[in-house]
C-alpha atoms as a PDB file:
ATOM      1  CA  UNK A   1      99.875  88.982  86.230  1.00  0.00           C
ATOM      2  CA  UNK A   2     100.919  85.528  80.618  1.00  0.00           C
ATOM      3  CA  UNK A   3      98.529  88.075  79.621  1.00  0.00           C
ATOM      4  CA  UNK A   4     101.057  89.940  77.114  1.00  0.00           C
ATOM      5  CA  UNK A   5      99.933  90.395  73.647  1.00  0.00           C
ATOM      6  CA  UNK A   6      96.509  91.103  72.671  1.00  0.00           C
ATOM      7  CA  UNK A   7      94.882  91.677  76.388  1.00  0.00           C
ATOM      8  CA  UNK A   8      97.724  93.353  77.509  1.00  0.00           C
ATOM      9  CA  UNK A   9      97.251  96.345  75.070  1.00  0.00           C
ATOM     10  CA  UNK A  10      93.867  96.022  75.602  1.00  0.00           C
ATOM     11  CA  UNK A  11      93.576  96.268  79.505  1.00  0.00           C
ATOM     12  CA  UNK A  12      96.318  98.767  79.431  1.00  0.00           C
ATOM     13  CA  UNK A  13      94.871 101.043  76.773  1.00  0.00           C
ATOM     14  CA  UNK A  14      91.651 101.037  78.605  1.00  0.00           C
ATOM     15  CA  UNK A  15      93.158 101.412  82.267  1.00  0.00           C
ATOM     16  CA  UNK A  16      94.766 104.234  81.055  1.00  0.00           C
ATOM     17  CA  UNK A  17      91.985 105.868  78.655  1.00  0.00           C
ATOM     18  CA  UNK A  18      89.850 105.122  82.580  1.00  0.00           C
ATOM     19  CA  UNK A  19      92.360 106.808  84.485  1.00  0.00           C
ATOM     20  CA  UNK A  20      90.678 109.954  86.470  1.00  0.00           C
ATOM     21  CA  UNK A  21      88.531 110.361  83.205  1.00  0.00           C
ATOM     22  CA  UNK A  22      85.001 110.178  82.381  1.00  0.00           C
ATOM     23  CA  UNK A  23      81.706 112.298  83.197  1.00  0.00           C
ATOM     24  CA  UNK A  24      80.947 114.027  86.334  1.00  0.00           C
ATOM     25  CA  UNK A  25      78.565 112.510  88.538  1.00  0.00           C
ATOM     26  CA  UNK A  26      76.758 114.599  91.634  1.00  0.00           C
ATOM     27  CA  UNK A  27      75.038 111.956  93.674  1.00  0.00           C
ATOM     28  CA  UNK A  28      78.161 112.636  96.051  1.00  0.00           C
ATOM     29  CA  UNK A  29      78.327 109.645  98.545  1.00  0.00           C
ATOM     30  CA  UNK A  30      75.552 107.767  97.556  1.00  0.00           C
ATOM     31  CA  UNK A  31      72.950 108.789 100.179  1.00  0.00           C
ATOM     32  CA  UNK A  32      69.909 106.652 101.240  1.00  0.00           C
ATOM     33  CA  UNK A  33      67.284 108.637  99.165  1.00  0.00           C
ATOM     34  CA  UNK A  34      67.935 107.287  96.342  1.00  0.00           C
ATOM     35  CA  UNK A  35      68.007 103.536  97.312  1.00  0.00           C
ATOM     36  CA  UNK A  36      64.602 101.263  96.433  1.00  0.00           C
ATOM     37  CA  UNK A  37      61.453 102.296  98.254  1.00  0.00           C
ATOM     38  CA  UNK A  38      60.811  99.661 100.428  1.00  0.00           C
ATOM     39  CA  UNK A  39      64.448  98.311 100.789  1.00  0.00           C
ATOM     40  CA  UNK A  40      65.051  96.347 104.067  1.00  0.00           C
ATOM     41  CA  UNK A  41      66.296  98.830 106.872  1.00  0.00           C
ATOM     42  CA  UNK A  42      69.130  97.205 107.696  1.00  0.00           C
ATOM     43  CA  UNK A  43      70.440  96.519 104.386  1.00  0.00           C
ATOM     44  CA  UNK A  44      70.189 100.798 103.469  1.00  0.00           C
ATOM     45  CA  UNK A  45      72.130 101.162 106.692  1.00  0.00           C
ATOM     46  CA  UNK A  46      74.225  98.912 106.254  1.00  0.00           C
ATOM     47  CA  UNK A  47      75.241  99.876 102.873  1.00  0.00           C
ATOM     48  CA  UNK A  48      75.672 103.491 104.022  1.00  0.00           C
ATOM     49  CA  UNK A  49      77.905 102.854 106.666  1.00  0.00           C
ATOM     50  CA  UNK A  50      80.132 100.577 104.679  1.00  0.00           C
ATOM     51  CA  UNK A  51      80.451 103.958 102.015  1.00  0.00           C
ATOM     52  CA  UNK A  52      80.754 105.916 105.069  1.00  0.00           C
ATOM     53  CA  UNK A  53      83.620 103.724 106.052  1.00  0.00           C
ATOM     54  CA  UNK A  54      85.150 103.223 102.224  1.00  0.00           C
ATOM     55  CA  UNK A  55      85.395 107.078 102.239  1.00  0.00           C
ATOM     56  CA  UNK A  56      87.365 107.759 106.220  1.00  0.00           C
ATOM     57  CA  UNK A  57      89.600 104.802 104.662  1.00  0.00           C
ATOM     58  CA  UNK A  58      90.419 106.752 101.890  1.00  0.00           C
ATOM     59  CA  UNK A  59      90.930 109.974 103.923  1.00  0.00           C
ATOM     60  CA  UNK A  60      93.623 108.400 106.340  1.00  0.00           C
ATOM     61  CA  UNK A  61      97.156 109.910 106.186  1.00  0.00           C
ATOM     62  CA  UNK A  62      98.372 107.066 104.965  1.00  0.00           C
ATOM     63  CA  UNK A  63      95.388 105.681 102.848  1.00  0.00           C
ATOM     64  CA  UNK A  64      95.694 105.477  99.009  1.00  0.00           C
ATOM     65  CA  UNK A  65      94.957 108.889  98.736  1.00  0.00           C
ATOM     66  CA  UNK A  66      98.039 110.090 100.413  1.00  0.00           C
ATOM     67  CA  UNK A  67     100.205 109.268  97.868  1.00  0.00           C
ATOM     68  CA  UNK A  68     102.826 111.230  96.274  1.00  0.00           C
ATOM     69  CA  UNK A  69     105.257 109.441  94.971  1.00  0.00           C
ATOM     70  CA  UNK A  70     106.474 106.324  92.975  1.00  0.00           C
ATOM     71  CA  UNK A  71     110.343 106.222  92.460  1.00  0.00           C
ATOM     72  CA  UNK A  72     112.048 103.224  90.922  1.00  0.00           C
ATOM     73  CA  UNK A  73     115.568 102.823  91.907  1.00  0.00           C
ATOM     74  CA  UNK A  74     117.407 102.241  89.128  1.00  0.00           C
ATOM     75  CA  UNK A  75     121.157 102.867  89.905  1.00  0.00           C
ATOM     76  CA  UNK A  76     123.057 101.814  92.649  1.00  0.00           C
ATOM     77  CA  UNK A  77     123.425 104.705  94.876  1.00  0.00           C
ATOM     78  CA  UNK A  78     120.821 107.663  94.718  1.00  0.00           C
ATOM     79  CA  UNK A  79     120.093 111.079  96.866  1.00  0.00           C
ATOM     80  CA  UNK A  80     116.770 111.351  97.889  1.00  0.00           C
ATOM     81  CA  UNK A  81     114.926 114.446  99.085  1.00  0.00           C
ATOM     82  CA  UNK A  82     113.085 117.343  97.961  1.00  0.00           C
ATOM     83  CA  UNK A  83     115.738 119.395  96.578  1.00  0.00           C
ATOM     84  CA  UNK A  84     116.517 119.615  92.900  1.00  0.00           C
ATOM     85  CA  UNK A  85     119.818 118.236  93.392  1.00  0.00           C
ATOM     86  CA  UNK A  86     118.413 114.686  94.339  1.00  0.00           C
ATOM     87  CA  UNK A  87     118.743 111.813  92.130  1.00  0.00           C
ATOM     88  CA  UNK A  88     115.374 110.629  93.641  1.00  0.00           C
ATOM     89  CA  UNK A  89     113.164 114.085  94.034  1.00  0.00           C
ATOM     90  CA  UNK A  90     110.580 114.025  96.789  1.00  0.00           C
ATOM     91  CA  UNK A  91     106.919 116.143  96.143  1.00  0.00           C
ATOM     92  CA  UNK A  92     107.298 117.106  99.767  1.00  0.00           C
ATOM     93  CA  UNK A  93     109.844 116.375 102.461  1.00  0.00           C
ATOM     94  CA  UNK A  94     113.280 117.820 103.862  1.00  0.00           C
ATOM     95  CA  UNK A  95     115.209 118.635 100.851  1.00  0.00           C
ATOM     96  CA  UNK A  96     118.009 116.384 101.860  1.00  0.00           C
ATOM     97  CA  UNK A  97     116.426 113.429 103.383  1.00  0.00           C
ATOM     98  CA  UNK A  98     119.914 110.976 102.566  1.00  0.00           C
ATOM     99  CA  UNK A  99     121.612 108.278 100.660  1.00  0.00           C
ATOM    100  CA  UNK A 100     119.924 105.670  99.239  1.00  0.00           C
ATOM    101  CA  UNK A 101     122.141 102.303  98.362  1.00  0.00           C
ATOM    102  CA  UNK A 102     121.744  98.968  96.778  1.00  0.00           C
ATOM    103  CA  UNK A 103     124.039  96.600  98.303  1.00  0.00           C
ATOM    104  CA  UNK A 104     123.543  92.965  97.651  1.00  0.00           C
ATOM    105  CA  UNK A 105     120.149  92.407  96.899  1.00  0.00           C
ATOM    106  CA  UNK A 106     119.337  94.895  99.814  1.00  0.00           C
ATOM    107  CA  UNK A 107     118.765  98.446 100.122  1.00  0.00           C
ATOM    108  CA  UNK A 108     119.867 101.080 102.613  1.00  0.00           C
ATOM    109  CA  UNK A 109     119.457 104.405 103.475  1.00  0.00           C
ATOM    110  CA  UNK A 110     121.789 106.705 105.402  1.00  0.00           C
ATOM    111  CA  UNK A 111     120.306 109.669 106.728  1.00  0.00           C
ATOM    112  CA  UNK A 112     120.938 113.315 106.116  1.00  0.00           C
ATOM    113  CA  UNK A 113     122.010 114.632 109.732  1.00  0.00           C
ATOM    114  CA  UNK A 114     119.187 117.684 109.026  1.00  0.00           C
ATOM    115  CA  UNK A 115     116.484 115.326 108.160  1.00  0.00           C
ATOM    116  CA  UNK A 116     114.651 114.262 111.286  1.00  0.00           C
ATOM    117  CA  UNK A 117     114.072 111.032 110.026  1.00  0.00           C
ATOM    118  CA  UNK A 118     111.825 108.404 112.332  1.00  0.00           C
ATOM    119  CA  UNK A 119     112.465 104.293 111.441  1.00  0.00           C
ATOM    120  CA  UNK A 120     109.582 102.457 112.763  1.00  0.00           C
ATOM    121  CA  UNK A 121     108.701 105.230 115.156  1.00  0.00           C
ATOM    122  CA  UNK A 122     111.920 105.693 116.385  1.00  0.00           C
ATOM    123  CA  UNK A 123     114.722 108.556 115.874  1.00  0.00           C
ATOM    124  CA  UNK A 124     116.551 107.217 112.861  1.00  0.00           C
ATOM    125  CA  UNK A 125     119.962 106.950 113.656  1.00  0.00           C
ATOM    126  CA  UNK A 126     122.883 105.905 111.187  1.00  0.00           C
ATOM    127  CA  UNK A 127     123.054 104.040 108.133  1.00  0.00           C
ATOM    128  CA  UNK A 128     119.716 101.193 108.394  1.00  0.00           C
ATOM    129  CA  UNK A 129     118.219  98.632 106.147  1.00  0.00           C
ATOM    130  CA  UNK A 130     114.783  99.390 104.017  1.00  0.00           C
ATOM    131  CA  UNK A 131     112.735  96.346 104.242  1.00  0.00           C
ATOM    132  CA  UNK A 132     110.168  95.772 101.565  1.00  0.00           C
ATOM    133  CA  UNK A 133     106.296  95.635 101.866  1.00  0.00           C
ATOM    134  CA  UNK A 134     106.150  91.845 100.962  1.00  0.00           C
ATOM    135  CA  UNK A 135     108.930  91.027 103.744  1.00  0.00           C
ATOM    136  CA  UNK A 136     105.586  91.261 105.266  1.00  0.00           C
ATOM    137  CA  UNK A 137     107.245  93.627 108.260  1.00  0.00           C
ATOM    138  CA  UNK A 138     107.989  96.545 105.567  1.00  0.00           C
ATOM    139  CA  UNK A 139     110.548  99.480 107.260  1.00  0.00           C
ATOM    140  CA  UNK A 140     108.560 102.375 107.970  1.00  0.00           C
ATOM    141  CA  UNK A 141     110.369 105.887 107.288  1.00  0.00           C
ATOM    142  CA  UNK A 142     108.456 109.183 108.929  1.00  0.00           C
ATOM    143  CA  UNK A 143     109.367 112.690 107.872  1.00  0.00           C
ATOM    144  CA  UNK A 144     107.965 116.434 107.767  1.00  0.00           C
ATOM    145  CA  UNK A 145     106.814 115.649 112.161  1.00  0.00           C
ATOM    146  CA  UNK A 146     105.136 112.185 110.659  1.00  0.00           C
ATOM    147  CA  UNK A 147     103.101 113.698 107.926  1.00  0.00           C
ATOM    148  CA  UNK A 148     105.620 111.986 105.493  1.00  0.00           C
ATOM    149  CA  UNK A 149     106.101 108.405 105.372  1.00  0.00           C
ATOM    150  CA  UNK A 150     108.107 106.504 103.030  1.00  0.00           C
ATOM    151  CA  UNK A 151     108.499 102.390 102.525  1.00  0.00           C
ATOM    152  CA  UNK A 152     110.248 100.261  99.839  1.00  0.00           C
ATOM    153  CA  UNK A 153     107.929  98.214  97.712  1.00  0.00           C
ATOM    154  CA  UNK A 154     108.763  95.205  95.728  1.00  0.00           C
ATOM    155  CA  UNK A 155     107.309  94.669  92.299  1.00  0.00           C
ATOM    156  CA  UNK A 156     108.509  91.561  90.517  1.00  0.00           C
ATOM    157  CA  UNK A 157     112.174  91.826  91.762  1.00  0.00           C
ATOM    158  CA  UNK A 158     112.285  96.220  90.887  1.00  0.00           C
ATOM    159  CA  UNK A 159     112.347  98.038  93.768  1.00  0.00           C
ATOM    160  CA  UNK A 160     110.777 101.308  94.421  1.00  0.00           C
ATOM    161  CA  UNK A 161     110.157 104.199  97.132  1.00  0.00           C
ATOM    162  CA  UNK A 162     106.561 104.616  97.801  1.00  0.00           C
ATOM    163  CA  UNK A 163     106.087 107.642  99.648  1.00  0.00           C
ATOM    164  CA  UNK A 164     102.917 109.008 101.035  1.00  0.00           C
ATOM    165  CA  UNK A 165     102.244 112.484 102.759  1.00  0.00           C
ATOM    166  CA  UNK A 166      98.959 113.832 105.000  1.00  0.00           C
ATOM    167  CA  UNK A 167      98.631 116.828 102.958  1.00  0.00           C
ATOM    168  CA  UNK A 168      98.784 114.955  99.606  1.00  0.00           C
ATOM    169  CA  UNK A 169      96.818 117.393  96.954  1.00  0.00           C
ATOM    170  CA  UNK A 170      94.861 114.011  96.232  1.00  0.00           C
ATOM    171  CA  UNK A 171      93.723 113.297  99.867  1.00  0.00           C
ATOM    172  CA  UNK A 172      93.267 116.870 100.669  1.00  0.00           C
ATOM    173  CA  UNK A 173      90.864 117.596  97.652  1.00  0.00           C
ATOM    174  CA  UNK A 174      89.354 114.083  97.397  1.00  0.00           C
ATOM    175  CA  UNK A 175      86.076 114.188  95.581  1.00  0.00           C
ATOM    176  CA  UNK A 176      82.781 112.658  96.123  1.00  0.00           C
ATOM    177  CA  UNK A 177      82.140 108.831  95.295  1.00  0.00           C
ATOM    178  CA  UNK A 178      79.590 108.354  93.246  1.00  0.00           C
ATOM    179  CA  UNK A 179      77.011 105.137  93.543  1.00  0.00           C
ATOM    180  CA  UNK A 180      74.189 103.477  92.095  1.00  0.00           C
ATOM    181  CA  UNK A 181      71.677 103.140  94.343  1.00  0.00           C
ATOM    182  CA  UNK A 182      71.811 100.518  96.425  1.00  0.00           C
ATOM    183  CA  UNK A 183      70.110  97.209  95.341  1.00  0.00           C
ATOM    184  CA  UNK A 184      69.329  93.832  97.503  1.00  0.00           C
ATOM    185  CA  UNK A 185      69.092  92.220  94.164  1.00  0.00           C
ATOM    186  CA  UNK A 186      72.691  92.772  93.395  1.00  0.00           C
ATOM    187  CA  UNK A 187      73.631  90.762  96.641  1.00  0.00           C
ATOM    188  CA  UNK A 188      73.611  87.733  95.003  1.00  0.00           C
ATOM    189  CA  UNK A 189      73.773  84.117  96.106  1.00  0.00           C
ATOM    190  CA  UNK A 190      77.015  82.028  94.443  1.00  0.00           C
ATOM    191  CA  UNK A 191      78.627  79.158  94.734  1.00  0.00           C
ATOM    192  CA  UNK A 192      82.009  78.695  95.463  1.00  0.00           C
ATOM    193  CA  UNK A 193      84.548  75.787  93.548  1.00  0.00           C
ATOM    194  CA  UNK A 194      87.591  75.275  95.041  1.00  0.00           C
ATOM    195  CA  UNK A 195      90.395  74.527  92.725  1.00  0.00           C
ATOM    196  CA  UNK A 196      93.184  72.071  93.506  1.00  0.00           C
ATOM    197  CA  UNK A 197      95.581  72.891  96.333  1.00  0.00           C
ATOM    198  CA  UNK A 198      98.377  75.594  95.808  1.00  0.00           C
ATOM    199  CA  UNK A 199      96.658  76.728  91.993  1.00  0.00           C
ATOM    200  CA  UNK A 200      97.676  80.137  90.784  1.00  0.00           C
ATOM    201  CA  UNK A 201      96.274  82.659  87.873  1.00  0.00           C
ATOM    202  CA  UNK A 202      98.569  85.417  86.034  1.00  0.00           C
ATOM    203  CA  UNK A 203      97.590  88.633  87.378  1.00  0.00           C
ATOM    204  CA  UNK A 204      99.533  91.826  85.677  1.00  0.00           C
ATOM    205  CA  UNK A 205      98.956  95.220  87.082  1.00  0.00           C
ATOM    206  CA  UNK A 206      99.124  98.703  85.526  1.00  0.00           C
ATOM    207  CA  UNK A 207     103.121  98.817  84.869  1.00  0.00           C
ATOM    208  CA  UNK A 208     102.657  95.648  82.684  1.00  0.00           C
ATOM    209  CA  UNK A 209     103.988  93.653  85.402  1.00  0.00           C
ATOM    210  CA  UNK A 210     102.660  89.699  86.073  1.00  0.00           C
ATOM    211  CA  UNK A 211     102.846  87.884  88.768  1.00  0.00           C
ATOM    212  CA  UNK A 212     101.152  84.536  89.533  1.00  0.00           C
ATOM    213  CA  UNK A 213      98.736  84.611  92.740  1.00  0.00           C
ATOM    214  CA  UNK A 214      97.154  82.083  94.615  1.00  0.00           C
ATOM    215  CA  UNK A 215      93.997  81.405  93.128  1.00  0.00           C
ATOM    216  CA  UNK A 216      91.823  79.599  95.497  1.00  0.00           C
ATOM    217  CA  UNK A 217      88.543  78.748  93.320  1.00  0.00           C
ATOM    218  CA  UNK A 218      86.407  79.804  90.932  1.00  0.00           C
ATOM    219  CA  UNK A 219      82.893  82.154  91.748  1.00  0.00           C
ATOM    220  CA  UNK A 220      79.563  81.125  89.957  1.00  0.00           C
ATOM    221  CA  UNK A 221      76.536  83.006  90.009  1.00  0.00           C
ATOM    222  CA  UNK A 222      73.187  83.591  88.126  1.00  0.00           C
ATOM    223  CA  UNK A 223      72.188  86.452  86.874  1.00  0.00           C
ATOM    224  CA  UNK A 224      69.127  86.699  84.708  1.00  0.00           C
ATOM    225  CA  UNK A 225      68.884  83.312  83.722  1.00  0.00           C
ATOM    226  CA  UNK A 226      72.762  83.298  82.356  1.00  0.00           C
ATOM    227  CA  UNK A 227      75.483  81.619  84.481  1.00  0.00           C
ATOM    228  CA  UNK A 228      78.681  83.619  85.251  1.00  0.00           C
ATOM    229  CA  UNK A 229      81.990  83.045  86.845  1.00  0.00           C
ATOM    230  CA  UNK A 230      85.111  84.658  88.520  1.00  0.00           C
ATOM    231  CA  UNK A 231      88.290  83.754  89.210  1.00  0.00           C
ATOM    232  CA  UNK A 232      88.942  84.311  93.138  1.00  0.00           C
ATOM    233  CA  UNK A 233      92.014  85.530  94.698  1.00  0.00           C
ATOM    234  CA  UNK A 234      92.797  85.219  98.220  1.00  0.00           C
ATOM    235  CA  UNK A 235      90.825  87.740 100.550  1.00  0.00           C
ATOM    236  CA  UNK A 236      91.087  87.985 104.453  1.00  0.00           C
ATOM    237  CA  UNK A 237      89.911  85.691 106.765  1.00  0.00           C
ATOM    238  CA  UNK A 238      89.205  82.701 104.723  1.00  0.00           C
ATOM    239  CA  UNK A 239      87.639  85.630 102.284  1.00  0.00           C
ATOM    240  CA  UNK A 240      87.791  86.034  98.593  1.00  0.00           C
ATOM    241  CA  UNK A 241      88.855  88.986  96.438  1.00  0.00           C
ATOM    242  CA  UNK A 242      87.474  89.605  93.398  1.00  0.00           C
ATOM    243  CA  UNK A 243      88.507  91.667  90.029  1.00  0.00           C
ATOM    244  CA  UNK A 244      86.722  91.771  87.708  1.00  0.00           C
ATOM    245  CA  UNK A 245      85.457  94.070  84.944  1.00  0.00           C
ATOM    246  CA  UNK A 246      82.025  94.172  82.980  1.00  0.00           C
ATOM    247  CA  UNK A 247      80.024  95.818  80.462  1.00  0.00           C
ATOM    248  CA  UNK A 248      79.430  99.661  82.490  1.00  0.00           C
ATOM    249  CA  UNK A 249      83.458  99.138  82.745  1.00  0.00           C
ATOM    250  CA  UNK A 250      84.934 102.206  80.763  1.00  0.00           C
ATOM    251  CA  UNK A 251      81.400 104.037  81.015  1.00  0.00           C
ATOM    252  CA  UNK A 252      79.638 104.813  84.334  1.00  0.00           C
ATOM    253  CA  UNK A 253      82.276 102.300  85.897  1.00  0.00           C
ATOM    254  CA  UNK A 254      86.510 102.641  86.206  1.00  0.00           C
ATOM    255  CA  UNK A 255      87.357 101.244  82.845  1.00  0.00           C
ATOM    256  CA  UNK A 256      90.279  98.989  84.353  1.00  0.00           C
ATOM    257  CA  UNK A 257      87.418  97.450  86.336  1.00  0.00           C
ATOM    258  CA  UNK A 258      86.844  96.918  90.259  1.00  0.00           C
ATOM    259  CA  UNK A 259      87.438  95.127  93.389  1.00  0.00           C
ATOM    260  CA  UNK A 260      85.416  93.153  95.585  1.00  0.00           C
ATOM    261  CA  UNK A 261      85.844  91.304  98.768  1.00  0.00           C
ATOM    262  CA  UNK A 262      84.061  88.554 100.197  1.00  0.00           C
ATOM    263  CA  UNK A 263      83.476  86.568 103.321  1.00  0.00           C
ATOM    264  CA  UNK A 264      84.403  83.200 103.467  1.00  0.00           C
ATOM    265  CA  UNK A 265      82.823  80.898 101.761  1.00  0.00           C
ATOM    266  CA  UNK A 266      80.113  78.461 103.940  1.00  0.00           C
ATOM    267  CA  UNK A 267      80.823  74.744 104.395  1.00  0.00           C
ATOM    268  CA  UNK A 268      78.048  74.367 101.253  1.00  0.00           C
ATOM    269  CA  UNK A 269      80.349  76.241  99.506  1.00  0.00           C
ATOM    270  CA  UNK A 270      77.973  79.132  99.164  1.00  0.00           C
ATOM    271  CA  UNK A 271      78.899  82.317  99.280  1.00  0.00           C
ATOM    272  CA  UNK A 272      77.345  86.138  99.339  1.00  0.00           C
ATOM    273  CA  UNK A 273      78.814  88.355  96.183  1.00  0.00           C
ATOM    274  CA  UNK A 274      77.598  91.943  97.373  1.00  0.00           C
ATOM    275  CA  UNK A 275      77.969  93.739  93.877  1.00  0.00           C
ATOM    276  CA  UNK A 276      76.471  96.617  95.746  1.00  0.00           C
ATOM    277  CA  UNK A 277      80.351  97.020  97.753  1.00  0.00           C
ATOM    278  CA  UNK A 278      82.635  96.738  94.575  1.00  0.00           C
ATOM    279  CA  UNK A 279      85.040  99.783  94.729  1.00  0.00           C
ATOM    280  CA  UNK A 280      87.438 101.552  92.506  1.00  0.00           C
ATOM    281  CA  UNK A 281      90.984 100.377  92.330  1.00  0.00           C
ATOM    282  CA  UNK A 282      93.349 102.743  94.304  1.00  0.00           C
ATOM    283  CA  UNK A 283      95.142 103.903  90.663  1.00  0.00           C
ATOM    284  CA  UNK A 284      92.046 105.751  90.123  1.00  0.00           C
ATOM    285  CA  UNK A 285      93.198 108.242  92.976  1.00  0.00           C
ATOM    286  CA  UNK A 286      96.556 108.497  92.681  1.00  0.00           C
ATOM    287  CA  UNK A 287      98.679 107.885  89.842  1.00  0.00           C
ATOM    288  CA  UNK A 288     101.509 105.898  92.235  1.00  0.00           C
ATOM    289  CA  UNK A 289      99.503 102.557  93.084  1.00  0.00           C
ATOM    290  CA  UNK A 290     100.197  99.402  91.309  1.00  0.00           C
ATOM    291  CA  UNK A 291      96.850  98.019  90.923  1.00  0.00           C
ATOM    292  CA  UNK A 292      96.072  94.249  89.798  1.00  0.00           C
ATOM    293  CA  UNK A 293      94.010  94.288  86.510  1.00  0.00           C
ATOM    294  CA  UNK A 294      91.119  91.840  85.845  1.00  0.00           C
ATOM    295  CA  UNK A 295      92.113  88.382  84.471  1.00  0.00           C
ATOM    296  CA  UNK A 296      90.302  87.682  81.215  1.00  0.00           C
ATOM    297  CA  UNK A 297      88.174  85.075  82.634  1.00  0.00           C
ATOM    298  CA  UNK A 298      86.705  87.940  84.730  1.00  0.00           C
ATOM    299  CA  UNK A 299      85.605  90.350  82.254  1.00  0.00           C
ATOM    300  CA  UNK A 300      81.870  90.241  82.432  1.00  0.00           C
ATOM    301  CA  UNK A 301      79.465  89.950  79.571  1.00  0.00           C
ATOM    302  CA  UNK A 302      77.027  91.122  82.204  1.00  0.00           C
ATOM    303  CA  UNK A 303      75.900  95.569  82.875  1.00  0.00           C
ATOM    304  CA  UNK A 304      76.751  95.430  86.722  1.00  0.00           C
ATOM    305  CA  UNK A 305      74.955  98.124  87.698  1.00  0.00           C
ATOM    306  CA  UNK A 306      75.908  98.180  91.370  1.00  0.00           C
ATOM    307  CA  UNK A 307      78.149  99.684  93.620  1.00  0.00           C
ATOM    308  CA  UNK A 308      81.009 102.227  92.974  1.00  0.00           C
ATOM    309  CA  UNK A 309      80.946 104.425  89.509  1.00  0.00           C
ATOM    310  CA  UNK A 310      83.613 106.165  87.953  1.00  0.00           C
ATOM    311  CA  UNK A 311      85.754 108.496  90.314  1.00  0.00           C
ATOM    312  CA  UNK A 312      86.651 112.154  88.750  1.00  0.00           C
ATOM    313  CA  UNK A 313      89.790 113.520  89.886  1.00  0.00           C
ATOM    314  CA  UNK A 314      88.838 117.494  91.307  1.00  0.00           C
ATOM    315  CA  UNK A 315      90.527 120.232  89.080  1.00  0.00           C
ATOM    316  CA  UNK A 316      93.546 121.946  90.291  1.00  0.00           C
ATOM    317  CA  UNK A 317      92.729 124.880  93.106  1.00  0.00           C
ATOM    318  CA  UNK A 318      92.451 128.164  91.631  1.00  0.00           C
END
């Protein structure tokens, strides 16, 4: 994701300045009232169930909400659990959960005879193999009666434990999401340009980490009377996915920017770019994601005032 130098201070300083920061804002989900009078019927409702939907995504026990923990395995043999004795420490979980191991490019994990572990939904039993999340077919590890779950991810070649829980302190007190009211003029009309075949773009994410991605075409819209563009990444379905950042970016927007998916593009080569459904990076939740940052051809001179503002983390319970 190379963007070293310059833009990598830069996008850091400001992904980390945006991180759960900012001002307060109490239009809570972003209900119709607010939207233009005389906005088509369909589009309001439409909007509001896609927020209503963005929200019970986020509120899933194992949405990015539910996180808890980020471990990097570092040595070749660790103890994981909850317990203050572990090499890796769990937020939550039995305090002896087993023996992690790094044995030829692979890692293992031997379970504590106490810890009730599930692999892939079934009673974990002996010594098994963690597969990571871009094998595609990730191992899945349940604890705590399934409230816990734990998988291996694989970030440039370093491995790590990402562990999630249902009664995370970040999915338990999530906080309202805050909108600007949504506009029909914001669901603009682009054009699609498909680069050649197999063409990749740096992308480097909040631990400073690049990787190249496929990088499909380039996005070009109008916006008054000044052309823009974006760098697409692959989407779903023939989709695109968007990151980008622009000028409300570190003020009523996440400073690191947002995300944006698309449906495929038409034969034309048009394609819709709903501003009015761009949404906040998971790292603006949780502090355990490792979220793609905005290329620099995607940084906006352009106010997008549409779709998801700055998210404030609650305050600790008292």
């Amino acid at each position: 994701m190379g963007m070293r130098g310059r833009w990598t201070g830069v996008a850091l300083g400001v992904l980390l300045a945006g991180c759960g920061g900012g001002e307060p804002g109490d239009r809570g989900t972003g209900d119709a009232s607010a939207e233009p009078v005389g906005a088509d019927p369909a589009f309001v409702s439409g909007n509001e169930a896609w927020r209503a939907q963005r929200r019970e995504r986020l509120l899933e026990p194992d949405g990015w909400a539910s996180l808890i923990g980020l471990h990097w395995i570092e040595l070749p043999a660790h103890y994981v659990g909850s317990g203050a004795t572990s090499g890796i420490r769990l937020a939550r979980g039995p305090e002896r959960m087993g023996l992690l191991q790094r044995q030829g490019g692979k890692v293992y994990l031997t379970p504590d005879a106490d810890a009730a572990l599930t692999v892939d939904g079934a009673p974990a039993k002996g010594r098994f193999e963690l597969l990571p999340d871009l094998s595609g077919t990730p191992t899945l590890v349940g604890f705590d009666e399934g409230k816990g779950q734990l998988v291996l991810v694989d970030r440039g070649g370093r491995k790590a434990l990402r562990v999630r829980h249902a009664e995370a302190d970040t999915l338990t007190g999530l906080g309202p999401l805050d909108y600007w009211p949504a506009d029909p003029a914001w669901r603009v009309q682009a054009r699609f340009v498909a680069h050649p075949a197999g063409k990749t773009i740096p992308i480097m994410d909040i631990l400073s980490q690049q990787q190249p991605q496929p990088n499909p075409g380039v996005v070009e819209f109008e916006r008054g009377g000044a052309s823009y563009r974006l760098e697409a990444l692959e989407g779903e379905d023939g989709g695109l996915f968007l990151v980008f950042a622009d000028r409300t970016s570190g003020h009523e927007s996440y400073a690191a920017g947002r995300y944006l998916y698309t449906s495929a593009p038409a034969g034309d080569g048009t394609v819709e770019v709903d501003f009015n459904r761009a949404y906040n990076p998971p790292c603006v939740f949780t502090d355990y994601a490792t979220c793609p940052l905005p290329p620099p051809e995607n940084r906006l001179d352009l106010a997008v005032t549409a779709g998801e503002k700055k998210y404030v983390r609650p305050g600790p319970a008292t």
